[in-house]
PDB file of N, CA and C in Angstrom:
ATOM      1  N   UNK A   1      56.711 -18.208   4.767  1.00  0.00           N
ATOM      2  CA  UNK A   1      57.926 -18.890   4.374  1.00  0.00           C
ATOM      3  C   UNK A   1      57.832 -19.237   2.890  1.00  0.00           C
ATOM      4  N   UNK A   2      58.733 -18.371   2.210  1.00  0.00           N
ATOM      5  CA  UNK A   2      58.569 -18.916   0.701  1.00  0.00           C
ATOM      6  C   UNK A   2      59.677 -20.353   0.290  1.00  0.00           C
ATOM      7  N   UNK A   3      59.458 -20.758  -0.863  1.00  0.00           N
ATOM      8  CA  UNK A   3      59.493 -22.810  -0.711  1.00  0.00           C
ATOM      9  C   UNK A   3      59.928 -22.268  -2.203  1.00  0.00           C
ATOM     10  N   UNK A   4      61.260 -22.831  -2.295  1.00  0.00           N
ATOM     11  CA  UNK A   4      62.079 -22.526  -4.031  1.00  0.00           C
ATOM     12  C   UNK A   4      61.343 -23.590  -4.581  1.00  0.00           C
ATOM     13  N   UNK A   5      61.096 -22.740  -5.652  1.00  0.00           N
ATOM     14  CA  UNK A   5      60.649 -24.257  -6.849  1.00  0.00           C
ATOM     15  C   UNK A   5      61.491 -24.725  -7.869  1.00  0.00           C
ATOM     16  N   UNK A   6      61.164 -25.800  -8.169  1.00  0.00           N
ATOM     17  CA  UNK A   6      62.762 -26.444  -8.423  1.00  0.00           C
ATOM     18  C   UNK A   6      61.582 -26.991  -9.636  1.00  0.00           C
ATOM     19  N   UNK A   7      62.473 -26.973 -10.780  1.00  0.00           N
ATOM     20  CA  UNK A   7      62.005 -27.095 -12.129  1.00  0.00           C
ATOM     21  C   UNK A   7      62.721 -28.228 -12.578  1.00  0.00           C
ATOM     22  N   UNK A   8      61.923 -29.360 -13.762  1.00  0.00           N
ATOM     23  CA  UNK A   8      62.398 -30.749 -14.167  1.00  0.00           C
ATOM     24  C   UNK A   8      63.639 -29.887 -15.332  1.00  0.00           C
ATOM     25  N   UNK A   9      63.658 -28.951 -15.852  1.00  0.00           N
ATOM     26  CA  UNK A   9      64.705 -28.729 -16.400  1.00  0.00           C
ATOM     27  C   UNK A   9      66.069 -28.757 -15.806  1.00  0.00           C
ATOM     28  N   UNK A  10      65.949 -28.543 -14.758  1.00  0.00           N
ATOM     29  CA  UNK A  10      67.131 -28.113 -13.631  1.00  0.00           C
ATOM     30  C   UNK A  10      68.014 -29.673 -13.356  1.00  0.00           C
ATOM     31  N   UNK A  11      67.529 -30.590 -14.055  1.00  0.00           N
ATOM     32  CA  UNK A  11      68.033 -31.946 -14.219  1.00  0.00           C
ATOM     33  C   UNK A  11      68.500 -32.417 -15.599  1.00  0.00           C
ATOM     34  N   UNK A  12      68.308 -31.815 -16.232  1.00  0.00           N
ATOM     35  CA  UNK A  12      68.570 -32.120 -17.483  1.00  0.00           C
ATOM     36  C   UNK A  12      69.609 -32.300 -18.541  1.00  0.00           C
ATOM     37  N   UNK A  13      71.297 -31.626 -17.426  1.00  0.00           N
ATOM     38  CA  UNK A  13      72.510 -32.324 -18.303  1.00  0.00           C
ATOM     39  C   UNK A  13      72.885 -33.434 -17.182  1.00  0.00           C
ATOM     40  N   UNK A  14      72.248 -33.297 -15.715  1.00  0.00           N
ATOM     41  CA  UNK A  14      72.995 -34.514 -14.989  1.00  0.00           C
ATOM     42  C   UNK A  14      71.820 -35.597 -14.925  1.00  0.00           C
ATOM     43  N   UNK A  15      70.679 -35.307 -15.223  1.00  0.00           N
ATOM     44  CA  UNK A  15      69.686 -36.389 -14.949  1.00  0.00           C
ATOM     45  C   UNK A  15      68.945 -37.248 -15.871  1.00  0.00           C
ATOM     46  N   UNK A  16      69.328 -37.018 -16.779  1.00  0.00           N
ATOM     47  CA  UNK A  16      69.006 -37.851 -18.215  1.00  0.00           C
ATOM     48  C   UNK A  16      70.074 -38.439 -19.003  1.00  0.00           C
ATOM     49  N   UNK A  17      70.235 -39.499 -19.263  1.00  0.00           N
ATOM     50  CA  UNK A  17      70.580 -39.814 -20.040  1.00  0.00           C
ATOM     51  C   UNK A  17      70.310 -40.629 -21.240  1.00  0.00           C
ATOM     52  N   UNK A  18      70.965 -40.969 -22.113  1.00  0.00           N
ATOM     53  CA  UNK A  18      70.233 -41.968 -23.201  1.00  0.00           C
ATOM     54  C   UNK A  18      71.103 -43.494 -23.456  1.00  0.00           C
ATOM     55  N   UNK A  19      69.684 -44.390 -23.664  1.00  0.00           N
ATOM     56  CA  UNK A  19      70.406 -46.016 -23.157  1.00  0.00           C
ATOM     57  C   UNK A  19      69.697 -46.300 -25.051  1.00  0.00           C
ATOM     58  N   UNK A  20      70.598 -47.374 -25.470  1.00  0.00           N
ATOM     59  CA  UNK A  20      70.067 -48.086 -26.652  1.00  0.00           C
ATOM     60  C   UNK A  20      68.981 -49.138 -26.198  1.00  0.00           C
ATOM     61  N   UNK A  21      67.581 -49.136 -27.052  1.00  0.00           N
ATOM     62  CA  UNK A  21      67.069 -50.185 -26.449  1.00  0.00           C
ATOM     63  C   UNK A  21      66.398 -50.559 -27.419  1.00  0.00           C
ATOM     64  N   UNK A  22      66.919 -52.132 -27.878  1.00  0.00           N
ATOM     65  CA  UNK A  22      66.199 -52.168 -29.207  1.00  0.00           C
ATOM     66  C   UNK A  22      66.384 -51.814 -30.464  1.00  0.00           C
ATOM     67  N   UNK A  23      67.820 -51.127 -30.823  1.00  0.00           N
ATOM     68  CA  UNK A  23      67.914 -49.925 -31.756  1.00  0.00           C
ATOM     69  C   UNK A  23      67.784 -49.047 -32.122  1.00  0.00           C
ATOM     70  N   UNK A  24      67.085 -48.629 -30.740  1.00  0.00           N
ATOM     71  CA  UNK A  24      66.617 -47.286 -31.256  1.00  0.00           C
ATOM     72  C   UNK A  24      66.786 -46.433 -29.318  1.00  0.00           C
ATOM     73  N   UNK A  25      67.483 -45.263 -29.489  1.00  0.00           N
ATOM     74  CA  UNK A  25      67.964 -44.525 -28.316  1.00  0.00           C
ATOM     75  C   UNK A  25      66.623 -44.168 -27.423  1.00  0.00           C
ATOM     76  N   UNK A  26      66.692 -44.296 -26.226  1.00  0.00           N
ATOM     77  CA  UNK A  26      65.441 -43.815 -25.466  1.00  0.00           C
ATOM     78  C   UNK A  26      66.161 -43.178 -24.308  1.00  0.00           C
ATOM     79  N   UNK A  27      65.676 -42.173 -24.045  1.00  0.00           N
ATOM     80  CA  UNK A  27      66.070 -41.181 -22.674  1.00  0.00           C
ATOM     81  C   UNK A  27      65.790 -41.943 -21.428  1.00  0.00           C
ATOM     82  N   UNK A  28      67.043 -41.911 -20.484  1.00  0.00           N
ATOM     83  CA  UNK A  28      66.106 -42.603 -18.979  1.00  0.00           C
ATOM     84  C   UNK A  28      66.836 -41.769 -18.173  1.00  0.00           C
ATOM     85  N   UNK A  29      66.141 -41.684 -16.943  1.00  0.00           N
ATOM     86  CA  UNK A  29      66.452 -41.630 -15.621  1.00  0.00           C
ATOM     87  C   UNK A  29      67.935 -41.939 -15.407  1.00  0.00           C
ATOM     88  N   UNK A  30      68.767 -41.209 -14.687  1.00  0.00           N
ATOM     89  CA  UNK A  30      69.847 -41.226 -14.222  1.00  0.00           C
ATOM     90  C   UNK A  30      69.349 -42.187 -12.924  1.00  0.00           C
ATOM     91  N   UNK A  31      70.770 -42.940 -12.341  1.00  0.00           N
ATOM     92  CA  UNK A  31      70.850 -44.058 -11.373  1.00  0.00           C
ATOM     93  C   UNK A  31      70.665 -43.098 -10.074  1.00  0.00           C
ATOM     94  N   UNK A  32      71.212 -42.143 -10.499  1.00  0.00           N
ATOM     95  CA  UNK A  32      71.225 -41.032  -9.273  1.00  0.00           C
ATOM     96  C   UNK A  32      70.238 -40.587  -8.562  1.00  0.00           C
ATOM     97  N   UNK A  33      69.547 -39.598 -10.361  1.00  0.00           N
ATOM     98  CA  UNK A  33      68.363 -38.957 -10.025  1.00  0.00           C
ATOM     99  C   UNK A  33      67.258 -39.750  -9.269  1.00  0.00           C
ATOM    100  N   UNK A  34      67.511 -41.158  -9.936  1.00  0.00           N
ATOM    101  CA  UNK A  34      66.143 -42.084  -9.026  1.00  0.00           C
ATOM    102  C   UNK A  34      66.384 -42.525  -7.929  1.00  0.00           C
ATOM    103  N   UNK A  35      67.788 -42.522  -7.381  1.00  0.00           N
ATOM    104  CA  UNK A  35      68.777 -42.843  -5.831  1.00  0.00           C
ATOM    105  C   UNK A  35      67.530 -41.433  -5.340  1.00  0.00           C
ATOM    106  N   UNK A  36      67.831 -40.142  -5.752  1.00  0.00           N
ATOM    107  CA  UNK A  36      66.979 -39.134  -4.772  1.00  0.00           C
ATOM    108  C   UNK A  36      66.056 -39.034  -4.949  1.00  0.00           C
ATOM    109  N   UNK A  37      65.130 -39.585  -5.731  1.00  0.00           N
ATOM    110  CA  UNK A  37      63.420 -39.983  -5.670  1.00  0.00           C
ATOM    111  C   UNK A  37      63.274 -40.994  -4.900  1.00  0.00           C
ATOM    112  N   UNK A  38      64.099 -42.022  -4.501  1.00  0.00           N
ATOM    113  CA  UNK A  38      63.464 -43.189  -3.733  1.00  0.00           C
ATOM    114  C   UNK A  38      63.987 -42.556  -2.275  1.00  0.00           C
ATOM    115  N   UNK A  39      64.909 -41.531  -1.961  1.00  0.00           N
ATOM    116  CA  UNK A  39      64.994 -41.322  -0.881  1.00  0.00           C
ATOM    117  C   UNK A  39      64.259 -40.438  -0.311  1.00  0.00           C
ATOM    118  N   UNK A  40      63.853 -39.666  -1.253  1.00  0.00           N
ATOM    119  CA  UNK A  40      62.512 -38.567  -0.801  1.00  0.00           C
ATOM    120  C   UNK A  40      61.278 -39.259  -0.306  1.00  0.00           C
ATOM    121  N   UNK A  41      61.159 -40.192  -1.563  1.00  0.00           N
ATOM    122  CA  UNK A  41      59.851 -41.354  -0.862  1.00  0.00           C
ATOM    123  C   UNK A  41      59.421 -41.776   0.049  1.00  0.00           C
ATOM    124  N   UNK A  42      60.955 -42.176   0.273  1.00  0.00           N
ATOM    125  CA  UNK A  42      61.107 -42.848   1.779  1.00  0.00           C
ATOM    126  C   UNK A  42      60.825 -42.101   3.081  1.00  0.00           C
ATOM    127  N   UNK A  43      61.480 -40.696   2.943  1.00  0.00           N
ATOM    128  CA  UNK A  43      61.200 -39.779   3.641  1.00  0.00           C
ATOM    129  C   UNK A  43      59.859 -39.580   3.968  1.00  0.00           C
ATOM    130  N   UNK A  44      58.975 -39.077   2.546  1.00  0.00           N
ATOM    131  CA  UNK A  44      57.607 -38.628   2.543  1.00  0.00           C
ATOM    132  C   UNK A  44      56.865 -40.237   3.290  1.00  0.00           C
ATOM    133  N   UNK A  45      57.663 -41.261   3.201  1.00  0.00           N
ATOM    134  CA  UNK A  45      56.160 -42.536   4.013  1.00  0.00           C
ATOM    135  C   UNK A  45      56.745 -42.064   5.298  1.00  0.00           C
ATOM    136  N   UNK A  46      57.882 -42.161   5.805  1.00  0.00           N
ATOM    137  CA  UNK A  46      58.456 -41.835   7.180  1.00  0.00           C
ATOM    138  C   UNK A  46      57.316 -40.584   8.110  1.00  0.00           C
ATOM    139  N   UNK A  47      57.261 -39.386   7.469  1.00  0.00           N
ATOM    140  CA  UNK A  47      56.531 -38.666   7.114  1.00  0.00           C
ATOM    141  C   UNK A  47      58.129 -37.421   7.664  1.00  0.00           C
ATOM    142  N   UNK A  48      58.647 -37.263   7.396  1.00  0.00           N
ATOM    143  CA  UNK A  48      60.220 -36.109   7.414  1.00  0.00           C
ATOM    144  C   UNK A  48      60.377 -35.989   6.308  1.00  0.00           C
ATOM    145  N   UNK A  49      59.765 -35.539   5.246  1.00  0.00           N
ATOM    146  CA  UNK A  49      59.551 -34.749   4.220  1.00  0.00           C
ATOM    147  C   UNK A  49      60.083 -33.404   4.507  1.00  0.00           C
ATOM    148  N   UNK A  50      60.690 -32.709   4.200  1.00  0.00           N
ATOM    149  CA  UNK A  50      60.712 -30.891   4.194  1.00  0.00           C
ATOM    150  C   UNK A  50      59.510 -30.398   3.172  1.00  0.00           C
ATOM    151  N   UNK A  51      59.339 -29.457   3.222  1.00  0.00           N
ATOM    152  CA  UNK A  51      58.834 -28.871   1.769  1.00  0.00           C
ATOM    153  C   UNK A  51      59.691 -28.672   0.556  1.00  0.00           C
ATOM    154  N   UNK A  52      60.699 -28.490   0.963  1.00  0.00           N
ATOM    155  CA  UNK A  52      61.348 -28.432  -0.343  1.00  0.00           C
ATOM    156  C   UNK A  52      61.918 -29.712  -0.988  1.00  0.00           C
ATOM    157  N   UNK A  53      61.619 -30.457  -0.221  1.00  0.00           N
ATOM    158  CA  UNK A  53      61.913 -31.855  -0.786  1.00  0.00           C
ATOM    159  C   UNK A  53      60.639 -32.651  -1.196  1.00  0.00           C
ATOM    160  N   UNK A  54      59.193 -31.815  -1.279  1.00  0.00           N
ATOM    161  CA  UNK A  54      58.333 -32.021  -1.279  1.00  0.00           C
ATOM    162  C   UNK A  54      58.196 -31.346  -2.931  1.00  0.00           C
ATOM    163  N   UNK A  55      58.957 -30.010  -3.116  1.00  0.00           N
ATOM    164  CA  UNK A  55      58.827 -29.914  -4.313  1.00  0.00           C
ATOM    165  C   UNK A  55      59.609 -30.503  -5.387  1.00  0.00           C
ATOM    166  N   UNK A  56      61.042 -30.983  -4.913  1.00  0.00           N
ATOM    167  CA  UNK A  56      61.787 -31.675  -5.345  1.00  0.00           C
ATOM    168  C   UNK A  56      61.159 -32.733  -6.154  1.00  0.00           C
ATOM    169  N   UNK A  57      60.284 -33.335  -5.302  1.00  0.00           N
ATOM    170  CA  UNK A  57      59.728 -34.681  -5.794  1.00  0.00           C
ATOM    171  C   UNK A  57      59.352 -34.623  -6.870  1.00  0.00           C
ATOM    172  N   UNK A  58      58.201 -33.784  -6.577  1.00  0.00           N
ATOM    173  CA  UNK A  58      57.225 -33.121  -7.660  1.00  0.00           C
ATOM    174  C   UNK A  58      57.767 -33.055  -9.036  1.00  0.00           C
ATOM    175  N   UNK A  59      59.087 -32.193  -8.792  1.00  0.00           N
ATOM    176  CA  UNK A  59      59.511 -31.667 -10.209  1.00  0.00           C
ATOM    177  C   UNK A  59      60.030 -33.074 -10.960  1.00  0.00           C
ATOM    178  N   UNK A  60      60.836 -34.153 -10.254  1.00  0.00           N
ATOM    179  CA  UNK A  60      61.353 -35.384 -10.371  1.00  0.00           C
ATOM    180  C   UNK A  60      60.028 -35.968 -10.987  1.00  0.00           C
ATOM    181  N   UNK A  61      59.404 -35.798 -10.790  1.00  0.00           N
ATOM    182  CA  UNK A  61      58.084 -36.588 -10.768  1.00  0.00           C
ATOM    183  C   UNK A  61      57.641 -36.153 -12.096  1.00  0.00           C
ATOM    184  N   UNK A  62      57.807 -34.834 -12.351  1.00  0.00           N
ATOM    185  CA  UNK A  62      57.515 -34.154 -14.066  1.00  0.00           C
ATOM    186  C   UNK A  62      58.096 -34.902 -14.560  1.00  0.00           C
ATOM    187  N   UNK A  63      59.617 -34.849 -14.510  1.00  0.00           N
ATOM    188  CA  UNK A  63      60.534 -35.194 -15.125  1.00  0.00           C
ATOM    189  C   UNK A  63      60.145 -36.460 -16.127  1.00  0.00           C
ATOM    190  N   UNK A  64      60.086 -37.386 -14.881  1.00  0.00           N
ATOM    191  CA  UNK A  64      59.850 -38.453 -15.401  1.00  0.00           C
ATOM    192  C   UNK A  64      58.582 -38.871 -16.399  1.00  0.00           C
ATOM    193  N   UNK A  65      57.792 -38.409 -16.142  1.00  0.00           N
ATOM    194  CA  UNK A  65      56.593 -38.376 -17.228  1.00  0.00           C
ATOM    195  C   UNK A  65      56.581 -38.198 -18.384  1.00  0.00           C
ATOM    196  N   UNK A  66      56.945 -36.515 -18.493  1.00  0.00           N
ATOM    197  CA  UNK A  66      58.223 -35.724 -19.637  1.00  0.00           C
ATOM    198  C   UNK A  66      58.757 -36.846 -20.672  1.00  0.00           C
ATOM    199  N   UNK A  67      59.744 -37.389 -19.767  1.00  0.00           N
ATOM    200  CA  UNK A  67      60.580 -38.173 -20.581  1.00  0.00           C
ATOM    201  C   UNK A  67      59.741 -39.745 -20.938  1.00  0.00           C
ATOM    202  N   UNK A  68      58.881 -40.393 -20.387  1.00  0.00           N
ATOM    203  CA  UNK A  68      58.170 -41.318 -20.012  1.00  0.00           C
ATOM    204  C   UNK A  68      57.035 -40.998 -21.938  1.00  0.00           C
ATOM    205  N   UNK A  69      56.806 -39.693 -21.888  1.00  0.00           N
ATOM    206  CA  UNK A  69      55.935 -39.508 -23.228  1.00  0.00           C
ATOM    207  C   UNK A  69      56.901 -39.351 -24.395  1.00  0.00           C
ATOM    208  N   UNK A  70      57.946 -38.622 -23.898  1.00  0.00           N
ATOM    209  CA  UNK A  70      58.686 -38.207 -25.275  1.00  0.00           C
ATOM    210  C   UNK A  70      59.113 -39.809 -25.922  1.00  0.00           C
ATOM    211  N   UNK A  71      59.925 -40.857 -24.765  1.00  0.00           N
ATOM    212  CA  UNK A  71      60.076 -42.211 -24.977  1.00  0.00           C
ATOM    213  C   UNK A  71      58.662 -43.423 -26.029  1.00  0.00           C
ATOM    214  N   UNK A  72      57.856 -42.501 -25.585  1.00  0.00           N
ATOM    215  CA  UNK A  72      56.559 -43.374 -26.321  1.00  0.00           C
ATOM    216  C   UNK A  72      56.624 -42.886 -28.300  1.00  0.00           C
ATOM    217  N   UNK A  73      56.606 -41.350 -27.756  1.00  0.00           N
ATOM    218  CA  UNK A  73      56.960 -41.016 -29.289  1.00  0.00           C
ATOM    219  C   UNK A  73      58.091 -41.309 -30.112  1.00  0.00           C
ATOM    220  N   UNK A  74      59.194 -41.533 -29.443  1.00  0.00           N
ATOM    221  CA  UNK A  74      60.146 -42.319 -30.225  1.00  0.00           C
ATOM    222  C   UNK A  74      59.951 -43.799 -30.864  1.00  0.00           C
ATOM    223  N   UNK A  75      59.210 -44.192 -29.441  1.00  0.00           N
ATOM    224  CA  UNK A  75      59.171 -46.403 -29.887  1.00  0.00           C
ATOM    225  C   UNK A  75      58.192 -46.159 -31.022  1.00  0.00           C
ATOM    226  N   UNK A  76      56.897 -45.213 -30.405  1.00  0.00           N
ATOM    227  CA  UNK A  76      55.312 -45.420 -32.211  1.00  0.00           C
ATOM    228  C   UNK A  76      56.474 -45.094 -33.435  1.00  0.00           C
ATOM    229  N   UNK A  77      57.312 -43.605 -33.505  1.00  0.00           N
ATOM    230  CA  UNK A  77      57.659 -43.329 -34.483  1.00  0.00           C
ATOM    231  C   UNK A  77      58.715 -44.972 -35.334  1.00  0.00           C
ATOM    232  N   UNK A  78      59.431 -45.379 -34.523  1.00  0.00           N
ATOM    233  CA  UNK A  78      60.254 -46.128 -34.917  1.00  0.00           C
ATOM    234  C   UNK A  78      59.220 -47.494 -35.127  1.00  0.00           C
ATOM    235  N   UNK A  79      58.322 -48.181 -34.620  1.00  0.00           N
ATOM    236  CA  UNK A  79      57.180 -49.103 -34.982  1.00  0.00           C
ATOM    237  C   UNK A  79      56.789 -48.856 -36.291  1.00  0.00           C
ATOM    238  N   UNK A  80      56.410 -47.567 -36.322  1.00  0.00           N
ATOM    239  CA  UNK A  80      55.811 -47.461 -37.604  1.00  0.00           C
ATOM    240  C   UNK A  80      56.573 -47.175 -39.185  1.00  0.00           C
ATOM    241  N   UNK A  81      57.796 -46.853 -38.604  1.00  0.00           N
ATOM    242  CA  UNK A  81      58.918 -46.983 -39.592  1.00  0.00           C
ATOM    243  C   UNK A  81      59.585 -48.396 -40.281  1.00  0.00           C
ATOM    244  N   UNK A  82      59.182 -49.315 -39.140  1.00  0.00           N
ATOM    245  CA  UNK A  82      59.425 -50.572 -39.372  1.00  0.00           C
ATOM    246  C   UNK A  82      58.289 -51.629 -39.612  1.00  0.00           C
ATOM    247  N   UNK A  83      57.223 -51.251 -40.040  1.00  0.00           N
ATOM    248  CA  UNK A  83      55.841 -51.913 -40.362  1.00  0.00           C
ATOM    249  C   UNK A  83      56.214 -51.750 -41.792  1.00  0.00           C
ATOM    250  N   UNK A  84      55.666 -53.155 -42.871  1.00  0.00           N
ATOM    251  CA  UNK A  84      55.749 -53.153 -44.251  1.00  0.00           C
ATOM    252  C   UNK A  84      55.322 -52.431 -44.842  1.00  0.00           C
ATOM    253  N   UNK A  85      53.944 -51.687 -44.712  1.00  0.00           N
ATOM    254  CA  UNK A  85      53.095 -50.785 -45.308  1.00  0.00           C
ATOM    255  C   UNK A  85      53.976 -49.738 -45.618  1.00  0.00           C
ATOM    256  N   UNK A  86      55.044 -49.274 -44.460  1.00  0.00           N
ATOM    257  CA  UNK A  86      55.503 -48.100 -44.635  1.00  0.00           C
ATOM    258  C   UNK A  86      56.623 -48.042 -45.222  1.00  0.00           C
ATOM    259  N   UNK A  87      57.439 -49.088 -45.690  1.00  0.00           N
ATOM    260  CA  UNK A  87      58.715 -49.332 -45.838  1.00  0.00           C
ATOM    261  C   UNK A  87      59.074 -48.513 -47.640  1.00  0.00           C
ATOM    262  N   UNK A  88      59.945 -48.431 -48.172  1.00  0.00           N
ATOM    263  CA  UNK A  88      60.077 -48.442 -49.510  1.00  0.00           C
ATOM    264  C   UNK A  88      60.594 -49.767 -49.810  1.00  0.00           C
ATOM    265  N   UNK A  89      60.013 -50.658 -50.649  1.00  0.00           N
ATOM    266  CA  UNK A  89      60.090 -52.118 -50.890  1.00  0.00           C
ATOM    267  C   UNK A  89      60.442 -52.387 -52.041  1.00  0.00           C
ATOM    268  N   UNK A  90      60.770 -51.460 -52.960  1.00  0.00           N
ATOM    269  CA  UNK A  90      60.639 -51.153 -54.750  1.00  0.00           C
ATOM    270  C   UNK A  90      62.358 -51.851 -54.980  1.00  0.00           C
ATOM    271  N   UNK A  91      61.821 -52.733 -55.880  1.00  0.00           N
ATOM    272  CA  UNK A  91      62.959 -53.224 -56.342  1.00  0.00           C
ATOM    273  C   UNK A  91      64.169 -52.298 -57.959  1.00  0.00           C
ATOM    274  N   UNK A  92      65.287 -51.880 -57.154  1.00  0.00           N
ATOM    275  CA  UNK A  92      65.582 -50.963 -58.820  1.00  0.00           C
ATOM    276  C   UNK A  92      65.957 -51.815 -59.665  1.00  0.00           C
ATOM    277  N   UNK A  93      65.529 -52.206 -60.783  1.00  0.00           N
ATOM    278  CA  UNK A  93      65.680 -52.559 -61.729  1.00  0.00           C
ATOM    279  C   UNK A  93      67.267 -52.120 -62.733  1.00  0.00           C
ATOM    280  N   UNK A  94      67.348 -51.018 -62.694  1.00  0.00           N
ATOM    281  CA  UNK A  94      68.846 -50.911 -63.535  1.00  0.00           C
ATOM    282  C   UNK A  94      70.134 -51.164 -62.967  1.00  0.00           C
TER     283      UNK A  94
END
């Protein structure tokens, strides 16, 4: 029995979106996409999992990581944009 694999891209104009946080945009989780991760969950403790909802998870489960790192590289980049060291502080004179 072959088991479709379902790829975290395959979410990616309905399952992401971007929230302001702080001033600065960070990608999250759709209300949705995580509505069908907590119901798979639920499933998988139940133990009525399918397999393909087994890969589902999985890929959900990339997803979120994915976006979980890219989110980190945004907050360091923007931290460090906003630390004095890095700033241009030069007063123009004319």
């Amino acid at each position: 029995m072959a088991i479709a694999v379902v790829k975290p891209s395959s979410w990616l104009e309905k399952g992401i979106q971007l929230e302001k946080v702080s001033n600065i945009n960070l990608f999250k989780i759709t209300d949705e996409l995580s509505d069908r991760m907590q119901e798979i969950v639920d499933k998988k403790t139940a133990n009525s999992q399918t397999p393909e909802e087994e890969a589902e998870l999985e890929a959900i489960g990339e997803l979120v990581i994915i976006v979980t790192y890219i989110n980190g590289m945004i907050a360091n980049e923007a931290r460090e944009s906003n630390e004095p060291e890095n700033r241009d502080i030069g007063v123009d004179r004319n």
